[in-house]
Protein backbone atom coordinates (compact mmCIF):
# COMPACT_ATOMS: atom_id res chain seq x y z
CA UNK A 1 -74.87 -42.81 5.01
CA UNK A 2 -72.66 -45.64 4.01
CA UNK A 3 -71.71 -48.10 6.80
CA UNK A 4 -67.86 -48.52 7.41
CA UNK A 5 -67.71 -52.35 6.81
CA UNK A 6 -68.79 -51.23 2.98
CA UNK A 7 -66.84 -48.68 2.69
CA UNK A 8 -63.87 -50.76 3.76
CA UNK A 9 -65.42 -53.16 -0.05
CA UNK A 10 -64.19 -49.74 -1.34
CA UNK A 11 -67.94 -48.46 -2.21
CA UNK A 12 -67.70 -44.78 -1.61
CA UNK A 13 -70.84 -43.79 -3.11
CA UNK A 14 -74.43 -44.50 -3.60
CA UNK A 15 -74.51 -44.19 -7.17
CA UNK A 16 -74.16 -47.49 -8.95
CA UNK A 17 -72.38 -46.29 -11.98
CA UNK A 18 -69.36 -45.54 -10.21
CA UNK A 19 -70.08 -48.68 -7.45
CA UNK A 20 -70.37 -50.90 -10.65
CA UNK A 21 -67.42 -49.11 -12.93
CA UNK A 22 -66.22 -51.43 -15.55
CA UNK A 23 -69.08 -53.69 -14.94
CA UNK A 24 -71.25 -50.54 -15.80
CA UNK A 25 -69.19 -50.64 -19.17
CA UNK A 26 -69.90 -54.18 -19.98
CA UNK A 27 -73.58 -54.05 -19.02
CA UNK A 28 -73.50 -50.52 -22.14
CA UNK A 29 -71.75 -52.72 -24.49
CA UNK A 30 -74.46 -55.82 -23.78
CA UNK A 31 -76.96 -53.04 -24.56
CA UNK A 32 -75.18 -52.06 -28.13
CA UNK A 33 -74.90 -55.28 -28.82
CA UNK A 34 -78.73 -56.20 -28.49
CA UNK A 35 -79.14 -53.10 -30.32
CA UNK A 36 -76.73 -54.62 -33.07
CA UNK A 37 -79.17 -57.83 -32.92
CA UNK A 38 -82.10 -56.01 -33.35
CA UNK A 39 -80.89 -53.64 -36.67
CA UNK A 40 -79.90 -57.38 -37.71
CA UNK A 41 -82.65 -58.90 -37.14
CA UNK A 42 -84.95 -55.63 -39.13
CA UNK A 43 -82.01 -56.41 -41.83
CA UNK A 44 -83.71 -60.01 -42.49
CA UNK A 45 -87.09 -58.81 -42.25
CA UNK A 46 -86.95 -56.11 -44.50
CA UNK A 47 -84.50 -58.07 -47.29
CA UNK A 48 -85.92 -61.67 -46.98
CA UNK A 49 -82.14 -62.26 -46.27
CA UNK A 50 -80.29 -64.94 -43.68
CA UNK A 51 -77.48 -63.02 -42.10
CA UNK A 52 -75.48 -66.28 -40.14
CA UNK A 53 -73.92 -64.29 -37.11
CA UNK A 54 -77.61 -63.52 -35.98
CA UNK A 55 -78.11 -66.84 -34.36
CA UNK A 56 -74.67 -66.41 -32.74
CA UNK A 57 -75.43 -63.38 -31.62
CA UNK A 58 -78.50 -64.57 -30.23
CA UNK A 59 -77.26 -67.49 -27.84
CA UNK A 60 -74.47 -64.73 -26.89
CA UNK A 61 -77.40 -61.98 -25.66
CA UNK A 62 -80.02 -63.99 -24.33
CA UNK A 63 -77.91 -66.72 -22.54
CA UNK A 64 -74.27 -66.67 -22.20
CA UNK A 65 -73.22 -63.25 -21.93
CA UNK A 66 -75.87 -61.88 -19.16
CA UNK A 67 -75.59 -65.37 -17.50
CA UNK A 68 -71.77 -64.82 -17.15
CA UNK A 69 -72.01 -60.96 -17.05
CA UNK A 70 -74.26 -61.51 -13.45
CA UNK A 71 -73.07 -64.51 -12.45
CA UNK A 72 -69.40 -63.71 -12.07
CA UNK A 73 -70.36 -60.32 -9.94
CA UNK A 74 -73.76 -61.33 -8.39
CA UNK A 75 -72.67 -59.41 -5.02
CA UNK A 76 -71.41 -56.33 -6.39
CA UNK A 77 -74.62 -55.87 -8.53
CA UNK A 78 -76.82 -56.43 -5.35
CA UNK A 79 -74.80 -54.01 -3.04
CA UNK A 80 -74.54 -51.64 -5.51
CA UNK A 81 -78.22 -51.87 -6.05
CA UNK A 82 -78.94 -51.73 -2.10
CA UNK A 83 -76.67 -48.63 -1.64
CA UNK A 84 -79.11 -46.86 -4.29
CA UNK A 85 -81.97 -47.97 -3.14
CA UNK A 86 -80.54 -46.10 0.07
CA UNK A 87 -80.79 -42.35 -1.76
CA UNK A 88 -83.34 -40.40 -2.70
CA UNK A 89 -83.73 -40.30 -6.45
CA UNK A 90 -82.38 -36.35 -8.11
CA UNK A 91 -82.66 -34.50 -10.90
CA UNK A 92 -79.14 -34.94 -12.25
CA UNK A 93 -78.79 -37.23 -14.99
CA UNK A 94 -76.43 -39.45 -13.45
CA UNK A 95 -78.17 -40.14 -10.57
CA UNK A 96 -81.38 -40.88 -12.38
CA UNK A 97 -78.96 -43.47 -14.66
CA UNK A 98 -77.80 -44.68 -11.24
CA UNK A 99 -80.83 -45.31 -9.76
CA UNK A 100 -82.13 -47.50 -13.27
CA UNK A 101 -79.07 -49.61 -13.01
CA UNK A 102 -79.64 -50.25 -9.13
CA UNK A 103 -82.95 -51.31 -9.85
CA UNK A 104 -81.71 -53.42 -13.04
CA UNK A 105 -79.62 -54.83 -10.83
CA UNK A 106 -81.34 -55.56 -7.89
CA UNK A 107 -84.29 -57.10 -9.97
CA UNK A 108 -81.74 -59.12 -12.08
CA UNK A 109 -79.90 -60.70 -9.06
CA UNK A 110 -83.38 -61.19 -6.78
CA UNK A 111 -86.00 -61.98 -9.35
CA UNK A 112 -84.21 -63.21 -13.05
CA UNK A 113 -81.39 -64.98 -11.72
CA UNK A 114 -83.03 -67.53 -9.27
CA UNK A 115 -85.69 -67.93 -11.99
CA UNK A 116 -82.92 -69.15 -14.63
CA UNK A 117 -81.20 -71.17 -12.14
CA UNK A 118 -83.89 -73.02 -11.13
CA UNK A 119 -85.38 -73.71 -14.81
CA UNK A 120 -81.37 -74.93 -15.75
CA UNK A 121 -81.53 -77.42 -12.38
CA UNK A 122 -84.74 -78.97 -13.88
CA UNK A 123 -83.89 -79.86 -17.18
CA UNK A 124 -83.65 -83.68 -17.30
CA UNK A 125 -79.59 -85.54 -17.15
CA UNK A 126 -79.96 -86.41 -21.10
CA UNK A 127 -80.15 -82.43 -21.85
CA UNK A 128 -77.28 -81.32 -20.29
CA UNK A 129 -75.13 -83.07 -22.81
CA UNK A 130 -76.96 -81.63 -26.27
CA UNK A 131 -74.75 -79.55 -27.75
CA UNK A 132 -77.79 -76.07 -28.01
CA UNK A 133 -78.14 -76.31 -23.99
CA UNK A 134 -74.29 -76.30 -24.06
CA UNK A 135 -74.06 -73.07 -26.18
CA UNK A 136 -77.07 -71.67 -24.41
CA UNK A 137 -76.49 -72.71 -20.74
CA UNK A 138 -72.55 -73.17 -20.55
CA UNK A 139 -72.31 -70.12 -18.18
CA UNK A 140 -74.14 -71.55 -15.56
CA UNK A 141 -71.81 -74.77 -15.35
CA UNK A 142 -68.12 -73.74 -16.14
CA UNK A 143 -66.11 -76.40 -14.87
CA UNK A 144 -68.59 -78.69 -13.97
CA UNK A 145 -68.63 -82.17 -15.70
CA UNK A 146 -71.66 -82.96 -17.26
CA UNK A 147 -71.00 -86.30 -19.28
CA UNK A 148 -71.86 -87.93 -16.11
CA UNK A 149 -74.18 -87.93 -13.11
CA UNK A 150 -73.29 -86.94 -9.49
């Protein structure tokens, strides 16, 4: 059962696929990505070989893009992930894809996104103007000056 006052957020489902919908999109294309990373990354190993966009890609997968990707719709990954949690898990294959993402979710927003806040708080003043925290970290400050303190 799905209370009114989320219904009324326009969540008319448990599953998260269709509570997420485009997000569910960008979260597949993160995952090709990474997957384009890793056949990259077996490239250089195999052929001895630097391929440039590999670092690139890199800051992109491990820091920007999830950073930004959960940041920007932290409360529609944990709802989703509550409503979910709410079902019982079925033998259909979307449901059993809805229930992963849930939990992805849930975990992502509760356990993985506190964590990476609180690590980017404690890095000293001095770091927050080095250009690799920049490219790493930018997600977490967008429009917040960090040339100076307070």
């Amino acid at each position: 059962m799905i209370f009114d006052q989320v219904r009324d957020l326009g969540y008319e489902t448990h599953n998260s696929i269709f509570n997420l919908g485009s997000l569910a999109v960008f979260l597949v294309f993160f995952l090709v990505r990474l997957l384009m990373w890793m056949l990259l990354k077996l490239y250089e190993y195999i052929f001895k070989k630097r391929v440039r966009y590999t670092k690139t890609l890199k800051h992109e997968l491990f820091f920007s893009y999830p950073i930004l990707l959960f940041t920007e719709a932290y409360f529609e990954w944990l709802i989703s992930g509550i409503l979910q949690l709410q079902t019982i898990w079925l033998t259909t294959n979307g449901e059993i894809l809805g229930q992963v993402f849930g939990g992805f979710g849930l975990l992502v927003c509760l356990v993985v996104m506190p964590y990476l806040f609180i690590r980017a708080i404690k890095f000293p003043v001095k770091v927050y103007t080095r250009d690799g925290f920049v490219k790493k970290w930018s997600s977490f400050f967008i429009g917040v000056n960090m040339k100076t303190k307070g």
